[in-house]
N, C-alpha and C. Protein backbone atom coordinates (compact mmCIF):
# COMPACT_ATOMS: atom_id res chain seq x y z
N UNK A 1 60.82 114.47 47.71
CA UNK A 1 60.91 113.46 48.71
C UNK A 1 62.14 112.57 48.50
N UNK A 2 62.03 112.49 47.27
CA UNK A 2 63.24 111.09 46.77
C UNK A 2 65.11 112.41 47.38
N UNK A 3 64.75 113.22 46.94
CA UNK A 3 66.16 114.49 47.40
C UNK A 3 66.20 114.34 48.76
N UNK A 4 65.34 114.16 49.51
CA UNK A 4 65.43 114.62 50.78
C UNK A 4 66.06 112.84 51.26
N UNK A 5 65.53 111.74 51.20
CA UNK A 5 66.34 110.77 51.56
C UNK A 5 67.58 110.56 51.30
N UNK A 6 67.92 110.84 49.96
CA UNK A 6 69.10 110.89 49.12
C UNK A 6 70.36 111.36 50.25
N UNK A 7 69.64 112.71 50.59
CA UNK A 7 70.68 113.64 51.28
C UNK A 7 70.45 113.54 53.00
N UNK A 8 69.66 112.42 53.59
CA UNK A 8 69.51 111.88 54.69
C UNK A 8 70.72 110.46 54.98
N UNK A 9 70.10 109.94 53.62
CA UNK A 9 71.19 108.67 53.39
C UNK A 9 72.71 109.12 53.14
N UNK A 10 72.91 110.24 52.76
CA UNK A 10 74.30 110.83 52.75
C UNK A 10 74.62 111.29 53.94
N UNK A 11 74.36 111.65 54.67
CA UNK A 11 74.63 112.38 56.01
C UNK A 11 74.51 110.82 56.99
N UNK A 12 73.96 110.11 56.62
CA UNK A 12 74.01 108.83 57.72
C UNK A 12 75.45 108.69 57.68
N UNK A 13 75.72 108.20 55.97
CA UNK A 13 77.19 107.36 55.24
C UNK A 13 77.92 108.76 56.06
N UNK A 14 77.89 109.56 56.13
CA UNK A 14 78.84 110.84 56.35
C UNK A 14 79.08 110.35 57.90
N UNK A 15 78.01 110.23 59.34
CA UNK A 15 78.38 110.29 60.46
C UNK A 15 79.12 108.71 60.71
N UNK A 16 78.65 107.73 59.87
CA UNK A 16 79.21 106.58 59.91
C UNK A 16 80.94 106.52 59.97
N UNK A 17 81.10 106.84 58.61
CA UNK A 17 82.54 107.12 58.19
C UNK A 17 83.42 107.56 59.34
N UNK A 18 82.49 109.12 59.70
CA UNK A 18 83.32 110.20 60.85
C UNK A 18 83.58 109.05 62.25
N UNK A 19 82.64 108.41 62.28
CA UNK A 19 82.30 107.49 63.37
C UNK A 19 83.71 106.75 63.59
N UNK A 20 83.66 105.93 62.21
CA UNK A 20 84.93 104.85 61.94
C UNK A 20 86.17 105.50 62.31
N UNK A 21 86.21 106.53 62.04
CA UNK A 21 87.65 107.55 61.77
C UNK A 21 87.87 107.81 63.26
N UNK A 22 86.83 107.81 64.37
CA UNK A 22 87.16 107.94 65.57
C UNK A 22 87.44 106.98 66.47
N UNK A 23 87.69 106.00 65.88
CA UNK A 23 88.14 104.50 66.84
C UNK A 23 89.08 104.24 66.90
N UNK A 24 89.24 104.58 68.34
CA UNK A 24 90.71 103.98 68.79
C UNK A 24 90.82 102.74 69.83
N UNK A 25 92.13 102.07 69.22
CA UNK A 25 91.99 101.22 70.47
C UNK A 25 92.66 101.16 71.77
N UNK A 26 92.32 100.95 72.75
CA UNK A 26 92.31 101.27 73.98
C UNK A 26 92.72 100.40 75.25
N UNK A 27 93.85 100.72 76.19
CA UNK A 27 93.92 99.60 76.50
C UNK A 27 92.79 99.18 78.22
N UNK A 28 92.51 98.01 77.83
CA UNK A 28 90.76 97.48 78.87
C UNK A 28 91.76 96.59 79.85
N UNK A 29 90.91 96.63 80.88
CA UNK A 29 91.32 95.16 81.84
C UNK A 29 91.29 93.82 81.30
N UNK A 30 91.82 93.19 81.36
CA UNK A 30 91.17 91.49 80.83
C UNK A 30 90.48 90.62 81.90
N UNK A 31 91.00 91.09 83.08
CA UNK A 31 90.54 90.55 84.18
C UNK A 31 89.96 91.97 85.32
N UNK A 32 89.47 91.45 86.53
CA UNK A 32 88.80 92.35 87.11
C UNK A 32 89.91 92.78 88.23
N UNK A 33 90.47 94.15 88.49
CA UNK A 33 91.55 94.50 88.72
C UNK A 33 90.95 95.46 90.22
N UNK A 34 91.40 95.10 91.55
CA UNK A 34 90.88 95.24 92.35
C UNK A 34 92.06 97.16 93.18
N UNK A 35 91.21 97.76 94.09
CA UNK A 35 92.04 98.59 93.98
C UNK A 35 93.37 98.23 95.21
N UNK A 36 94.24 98.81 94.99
CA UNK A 36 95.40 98.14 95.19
C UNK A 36 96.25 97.10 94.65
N UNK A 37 95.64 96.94 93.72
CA UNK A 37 96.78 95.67 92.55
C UNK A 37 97.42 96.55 92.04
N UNK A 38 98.55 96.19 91.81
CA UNK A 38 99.82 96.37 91.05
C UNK A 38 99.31 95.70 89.52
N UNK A 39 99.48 96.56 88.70
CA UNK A 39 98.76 96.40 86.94
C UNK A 39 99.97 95.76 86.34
N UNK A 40 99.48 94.28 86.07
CA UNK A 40 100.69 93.52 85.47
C UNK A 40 100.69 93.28 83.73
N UNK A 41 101.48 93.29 82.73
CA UNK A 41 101.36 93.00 81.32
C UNK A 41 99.79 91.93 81.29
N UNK A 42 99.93 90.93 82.17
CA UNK A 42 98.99 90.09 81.48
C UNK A 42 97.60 90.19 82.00
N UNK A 43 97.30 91.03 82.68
CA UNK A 43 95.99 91.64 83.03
C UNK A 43 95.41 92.49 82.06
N UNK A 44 96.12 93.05 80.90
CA UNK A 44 95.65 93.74 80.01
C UNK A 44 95.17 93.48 78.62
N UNK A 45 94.27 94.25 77.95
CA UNK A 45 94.25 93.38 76.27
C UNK A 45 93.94 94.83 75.70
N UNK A 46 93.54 94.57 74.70
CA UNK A 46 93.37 96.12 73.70
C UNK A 46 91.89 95.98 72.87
N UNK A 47 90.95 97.04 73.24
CA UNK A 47 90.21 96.96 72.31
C UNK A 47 89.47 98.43 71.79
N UNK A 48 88.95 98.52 70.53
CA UNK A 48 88.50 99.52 69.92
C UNK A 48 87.26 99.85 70.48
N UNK A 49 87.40 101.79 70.57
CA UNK A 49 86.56 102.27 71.21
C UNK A 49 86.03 103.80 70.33
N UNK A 50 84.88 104.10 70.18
CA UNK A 50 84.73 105.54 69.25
C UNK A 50 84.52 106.08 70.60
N UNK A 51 85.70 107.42 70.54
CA UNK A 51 85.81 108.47 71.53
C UNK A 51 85.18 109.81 71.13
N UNK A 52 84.42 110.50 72.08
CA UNK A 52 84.06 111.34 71.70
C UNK A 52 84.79 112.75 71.68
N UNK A 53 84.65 113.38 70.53
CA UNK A 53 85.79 114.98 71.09
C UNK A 53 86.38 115.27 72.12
N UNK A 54 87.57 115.36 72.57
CA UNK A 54 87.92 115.77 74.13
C UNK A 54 88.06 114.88 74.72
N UNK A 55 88.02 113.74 74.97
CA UNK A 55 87.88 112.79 75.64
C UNK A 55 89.44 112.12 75.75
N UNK A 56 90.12 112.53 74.82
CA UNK A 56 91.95 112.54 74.65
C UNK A 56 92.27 111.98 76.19
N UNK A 57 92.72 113.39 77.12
CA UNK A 57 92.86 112.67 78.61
C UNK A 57 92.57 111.85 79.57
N UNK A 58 91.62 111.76 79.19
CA UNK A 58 90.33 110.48 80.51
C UNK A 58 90.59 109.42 80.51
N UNK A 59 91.11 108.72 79.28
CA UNK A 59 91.51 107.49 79.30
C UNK A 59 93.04 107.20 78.99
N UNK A 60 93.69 106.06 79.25
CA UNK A 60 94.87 105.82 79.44
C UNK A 60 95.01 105.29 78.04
N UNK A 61 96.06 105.77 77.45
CA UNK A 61 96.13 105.37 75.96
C UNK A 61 97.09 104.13 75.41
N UNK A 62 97.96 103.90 76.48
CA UNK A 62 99.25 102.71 76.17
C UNK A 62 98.77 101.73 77.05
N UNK A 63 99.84 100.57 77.24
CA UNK A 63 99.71 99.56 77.69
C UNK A 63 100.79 99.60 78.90
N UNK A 64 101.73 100.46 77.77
CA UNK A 64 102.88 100.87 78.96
C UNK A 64 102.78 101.38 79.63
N UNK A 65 101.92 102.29 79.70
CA UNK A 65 101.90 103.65 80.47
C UNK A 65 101.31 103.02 81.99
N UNK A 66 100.36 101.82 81.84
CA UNK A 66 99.95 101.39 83.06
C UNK A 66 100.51 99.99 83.90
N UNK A 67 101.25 99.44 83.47
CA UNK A 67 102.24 98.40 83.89
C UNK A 67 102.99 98.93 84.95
N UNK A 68 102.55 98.54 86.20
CA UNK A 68 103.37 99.05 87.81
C UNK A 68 103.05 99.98 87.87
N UNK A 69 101.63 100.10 87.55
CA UNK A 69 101.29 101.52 88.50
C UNK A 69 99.78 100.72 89.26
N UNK A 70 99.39 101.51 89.97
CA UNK A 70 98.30 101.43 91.13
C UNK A 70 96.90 101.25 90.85
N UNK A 71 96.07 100.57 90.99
CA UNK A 71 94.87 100.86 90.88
C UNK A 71 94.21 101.49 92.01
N UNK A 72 93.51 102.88 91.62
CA UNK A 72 92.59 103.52 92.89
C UNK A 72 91.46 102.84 92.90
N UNK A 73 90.81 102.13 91.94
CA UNK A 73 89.70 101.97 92.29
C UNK A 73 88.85 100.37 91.46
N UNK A 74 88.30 100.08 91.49
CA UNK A 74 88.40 98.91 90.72
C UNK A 74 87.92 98.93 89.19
N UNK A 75 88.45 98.48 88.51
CA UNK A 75 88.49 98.12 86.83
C UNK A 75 87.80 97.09 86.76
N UNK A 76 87.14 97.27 85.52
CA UNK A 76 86.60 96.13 85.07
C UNK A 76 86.67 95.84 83.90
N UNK A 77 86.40 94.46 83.50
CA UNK A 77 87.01 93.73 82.19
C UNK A 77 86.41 94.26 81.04
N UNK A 78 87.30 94.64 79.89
CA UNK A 78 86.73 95.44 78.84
C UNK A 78 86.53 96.56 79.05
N UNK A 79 86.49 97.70 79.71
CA UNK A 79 86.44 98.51 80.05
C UNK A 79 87.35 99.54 80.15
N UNK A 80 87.29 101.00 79.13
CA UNK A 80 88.36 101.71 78.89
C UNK A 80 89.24 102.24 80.39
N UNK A 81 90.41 102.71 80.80
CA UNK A 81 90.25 102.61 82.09
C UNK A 81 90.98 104.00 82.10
N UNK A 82 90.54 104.63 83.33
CA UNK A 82 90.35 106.26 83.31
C UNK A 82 91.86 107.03 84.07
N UNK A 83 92.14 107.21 83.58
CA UNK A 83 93.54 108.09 84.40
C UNK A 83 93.28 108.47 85.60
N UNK A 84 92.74 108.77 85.97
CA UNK A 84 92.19 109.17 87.59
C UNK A 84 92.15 107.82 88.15
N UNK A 85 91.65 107.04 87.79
CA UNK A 85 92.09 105.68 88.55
C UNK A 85 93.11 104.82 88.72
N UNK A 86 94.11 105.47 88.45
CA UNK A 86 95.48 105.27 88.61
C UNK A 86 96.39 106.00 89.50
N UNK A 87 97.36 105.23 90.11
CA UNK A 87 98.46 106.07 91.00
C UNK A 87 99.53 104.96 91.01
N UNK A 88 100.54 106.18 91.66
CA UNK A 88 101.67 105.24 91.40
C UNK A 88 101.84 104.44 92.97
N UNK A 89 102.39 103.77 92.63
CA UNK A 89 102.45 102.03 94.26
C UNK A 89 103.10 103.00 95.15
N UNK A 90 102.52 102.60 96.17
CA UNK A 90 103.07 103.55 97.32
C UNK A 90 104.24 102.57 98.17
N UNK A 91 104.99 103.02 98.21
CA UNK A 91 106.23 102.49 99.25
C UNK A 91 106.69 102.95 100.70
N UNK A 92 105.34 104.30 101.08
CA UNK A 92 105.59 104.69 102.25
C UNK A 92 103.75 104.09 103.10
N UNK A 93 104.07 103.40 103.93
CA UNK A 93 102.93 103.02 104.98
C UNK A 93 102.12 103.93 105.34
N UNK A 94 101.25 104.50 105.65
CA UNK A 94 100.59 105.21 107.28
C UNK A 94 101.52 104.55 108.30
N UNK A 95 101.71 105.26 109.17
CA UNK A 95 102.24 104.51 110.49
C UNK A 95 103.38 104.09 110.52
N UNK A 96 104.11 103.54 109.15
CA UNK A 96 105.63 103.70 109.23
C UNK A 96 106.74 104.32 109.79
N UNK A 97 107.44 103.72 110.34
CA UNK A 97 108.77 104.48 110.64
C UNK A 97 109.90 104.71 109.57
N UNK A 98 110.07 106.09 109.58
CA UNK A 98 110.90 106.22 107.84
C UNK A 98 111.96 107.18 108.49
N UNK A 99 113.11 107.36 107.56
CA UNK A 99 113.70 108.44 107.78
C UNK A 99 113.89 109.40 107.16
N UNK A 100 114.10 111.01 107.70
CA UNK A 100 113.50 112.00 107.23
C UNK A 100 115.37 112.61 106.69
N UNK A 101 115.42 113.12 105.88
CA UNK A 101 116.55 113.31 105.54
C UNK A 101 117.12 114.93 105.79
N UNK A 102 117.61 116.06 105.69
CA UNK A 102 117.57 117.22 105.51
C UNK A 102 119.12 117.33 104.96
N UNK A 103 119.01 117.63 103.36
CA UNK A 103 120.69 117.74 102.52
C UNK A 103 120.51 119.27 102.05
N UNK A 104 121.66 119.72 102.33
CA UNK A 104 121.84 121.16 101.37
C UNK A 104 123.15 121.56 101.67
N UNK A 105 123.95 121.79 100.55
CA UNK A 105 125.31 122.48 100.74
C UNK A 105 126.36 121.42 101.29
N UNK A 106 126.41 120.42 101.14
CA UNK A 106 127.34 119.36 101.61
C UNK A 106 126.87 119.58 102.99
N UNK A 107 126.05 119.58 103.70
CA UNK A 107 125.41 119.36 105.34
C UNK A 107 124.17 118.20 104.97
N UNK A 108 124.35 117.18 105.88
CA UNK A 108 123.14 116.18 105.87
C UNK A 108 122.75 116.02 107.55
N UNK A 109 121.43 115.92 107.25
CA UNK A 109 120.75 115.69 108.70
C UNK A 109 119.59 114.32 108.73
N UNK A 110 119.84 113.70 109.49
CA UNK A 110 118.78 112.56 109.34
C UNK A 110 118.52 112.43 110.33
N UNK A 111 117.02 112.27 110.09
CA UNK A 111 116.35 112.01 111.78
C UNK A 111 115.19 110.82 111.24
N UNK A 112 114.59 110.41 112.14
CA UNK A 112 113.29 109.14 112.10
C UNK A 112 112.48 109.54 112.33
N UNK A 113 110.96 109.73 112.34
CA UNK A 113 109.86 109.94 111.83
C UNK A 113 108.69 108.41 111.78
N UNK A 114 107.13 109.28 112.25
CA UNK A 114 106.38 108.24 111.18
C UNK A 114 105.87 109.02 110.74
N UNK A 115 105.54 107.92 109.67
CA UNK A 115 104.72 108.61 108.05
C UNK A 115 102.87 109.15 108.77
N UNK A 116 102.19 110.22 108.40
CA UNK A 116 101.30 110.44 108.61
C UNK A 116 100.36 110.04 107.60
N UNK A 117 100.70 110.07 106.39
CA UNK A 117 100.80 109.74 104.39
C UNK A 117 101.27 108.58 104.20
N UNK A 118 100.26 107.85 103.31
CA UNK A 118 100.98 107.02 102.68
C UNK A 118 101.54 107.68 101.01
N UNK A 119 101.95 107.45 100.50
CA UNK A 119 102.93 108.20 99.50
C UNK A 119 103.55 106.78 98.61
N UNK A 120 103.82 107.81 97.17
CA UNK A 120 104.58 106.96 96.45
C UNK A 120 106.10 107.53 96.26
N UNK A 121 106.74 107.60 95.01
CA UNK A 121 107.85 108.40 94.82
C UNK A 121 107.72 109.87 94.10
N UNK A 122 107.77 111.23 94.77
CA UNK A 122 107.74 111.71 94.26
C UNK A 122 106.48 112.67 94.90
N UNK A 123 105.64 111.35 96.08
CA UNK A 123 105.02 112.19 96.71
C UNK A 123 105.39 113.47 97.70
N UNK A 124 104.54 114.33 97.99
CA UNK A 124 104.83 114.97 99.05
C UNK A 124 103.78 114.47 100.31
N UNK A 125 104.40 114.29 101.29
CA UNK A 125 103.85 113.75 102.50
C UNK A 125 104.27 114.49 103.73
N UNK A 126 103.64 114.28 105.24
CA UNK A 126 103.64 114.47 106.22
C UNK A 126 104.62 113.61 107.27
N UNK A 127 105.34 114.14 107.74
CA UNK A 127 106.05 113.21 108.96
C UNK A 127 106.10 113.83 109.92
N UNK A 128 105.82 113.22 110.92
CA UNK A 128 106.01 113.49 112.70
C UNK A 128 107.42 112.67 113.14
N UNK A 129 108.19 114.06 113.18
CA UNK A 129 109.83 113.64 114.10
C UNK A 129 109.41 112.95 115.15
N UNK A 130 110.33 112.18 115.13
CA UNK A 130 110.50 110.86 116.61
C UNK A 130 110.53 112.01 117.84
N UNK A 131 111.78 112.26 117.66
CA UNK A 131 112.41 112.97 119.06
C UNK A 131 111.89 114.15 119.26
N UNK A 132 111.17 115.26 118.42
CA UNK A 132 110.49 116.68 118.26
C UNK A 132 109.51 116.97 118.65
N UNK A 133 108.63 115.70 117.88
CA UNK A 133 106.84 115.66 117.82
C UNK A 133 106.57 116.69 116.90
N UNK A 134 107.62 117.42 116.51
CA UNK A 134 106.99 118.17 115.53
C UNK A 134 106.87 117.70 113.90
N UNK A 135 105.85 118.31 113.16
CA UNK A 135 105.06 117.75 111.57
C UNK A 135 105.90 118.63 110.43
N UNK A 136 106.81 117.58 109.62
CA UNK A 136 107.52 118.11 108.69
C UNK A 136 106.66 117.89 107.67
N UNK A 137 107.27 118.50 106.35
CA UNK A 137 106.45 117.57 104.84
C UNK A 137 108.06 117.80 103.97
N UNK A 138 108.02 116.69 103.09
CA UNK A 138 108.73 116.63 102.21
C UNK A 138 108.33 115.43 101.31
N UNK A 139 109.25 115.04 100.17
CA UNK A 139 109.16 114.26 99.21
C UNK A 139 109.44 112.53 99.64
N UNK A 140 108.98 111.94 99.19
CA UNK A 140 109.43 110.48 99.47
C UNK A 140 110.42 109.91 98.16
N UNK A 141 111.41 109.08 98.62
CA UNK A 141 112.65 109.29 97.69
C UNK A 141 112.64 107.47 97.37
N UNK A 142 113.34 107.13 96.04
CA UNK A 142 113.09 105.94 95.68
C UNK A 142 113.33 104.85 96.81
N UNK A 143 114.26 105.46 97.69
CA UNK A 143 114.85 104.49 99.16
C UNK A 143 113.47 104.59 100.12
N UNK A 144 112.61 104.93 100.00
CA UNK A 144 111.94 105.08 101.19
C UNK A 144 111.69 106.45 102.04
N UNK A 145 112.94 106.75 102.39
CA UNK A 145 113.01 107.89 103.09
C UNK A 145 112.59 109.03 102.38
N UNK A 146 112.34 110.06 103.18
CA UNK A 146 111.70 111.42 102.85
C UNK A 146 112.49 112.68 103.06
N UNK A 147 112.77 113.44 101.84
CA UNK A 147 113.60 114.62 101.54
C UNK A 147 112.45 115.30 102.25
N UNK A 148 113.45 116.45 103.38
CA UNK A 148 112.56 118.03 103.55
C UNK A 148 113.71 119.08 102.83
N UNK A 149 113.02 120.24 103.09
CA UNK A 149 113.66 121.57 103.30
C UNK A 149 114.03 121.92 101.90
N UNK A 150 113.09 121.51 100.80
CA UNK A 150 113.46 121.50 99.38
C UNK A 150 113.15 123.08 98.94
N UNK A 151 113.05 123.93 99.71
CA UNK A 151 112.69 125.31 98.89
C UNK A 151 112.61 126.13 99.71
């Protein structure tokens, strides 16, 4: 009986330890972060969390990594916060009027468009030509406007 606690009480100290060894800290909301805020330095704090195996991707691991980027959905304080609930700030409207670019080979074509997508940089989105009516897709570019005909 006395062996069998012995080696119960060892295996506790054993998952404890393993336990400790898995805490990381993490960066949480400090405040309650609504979706569509822009994630500023001082909305954030850091605190320790035991992660379970695998769990590596799901959560956002820097502080940097989330400063000017998007909230999809709302955060809450203390709370590890999940990569999927993040995107990057969108700079193209629904309903916007943008311009649609078409470059290749020293030839440029620009025409106007609205956005069907709202989009960030880097998105790929939908536009309806002004003058065509017809539905392009291309990239949205740090200016606003939207690259087609990329491939």
């Amino acid at each position: 009986m006395k062996r069998r606690r012995n080696l119960l009480a060892a295996m506790a100290t054993a998952a404890a330890v393993m336990q400790a060894a898995a805490q990381e800290k993490l960066p949480v909301a400090r405040v309650t972060i609504y979706p569509g805020d822009l994630i500023a330095e001082s909305m954030l704090d850091e605190r320790a969390f035991a992660l379970a195996p695998g769990s590596g991707p799901l959560y956002a691991r820097a502080r940097e990594a989330l400063i000017g980027k998007m909230a999809r959905r709302t955060l809450l304080p203390g709370q590890p916060i999940p990569t999927i609930a993040l995107d990057n700030p969108r700079i193209v409207a629904v309903g916007a009027q943008i311009k649609i670019v078409f470059a290749e080979d020293g030839l440029q074509i620009v025409a106007y468009g609205v956005a069907q997508q709202a989009g960030g940089v880097g998105d790929l989105i939908r536009v309806r030509n002004q003058d065509s009516g017809l539905f392009v897709s291309g990239r949205v570019q740090s200016d606003g406007s939207v690259r087609v005909g990329e491939g």
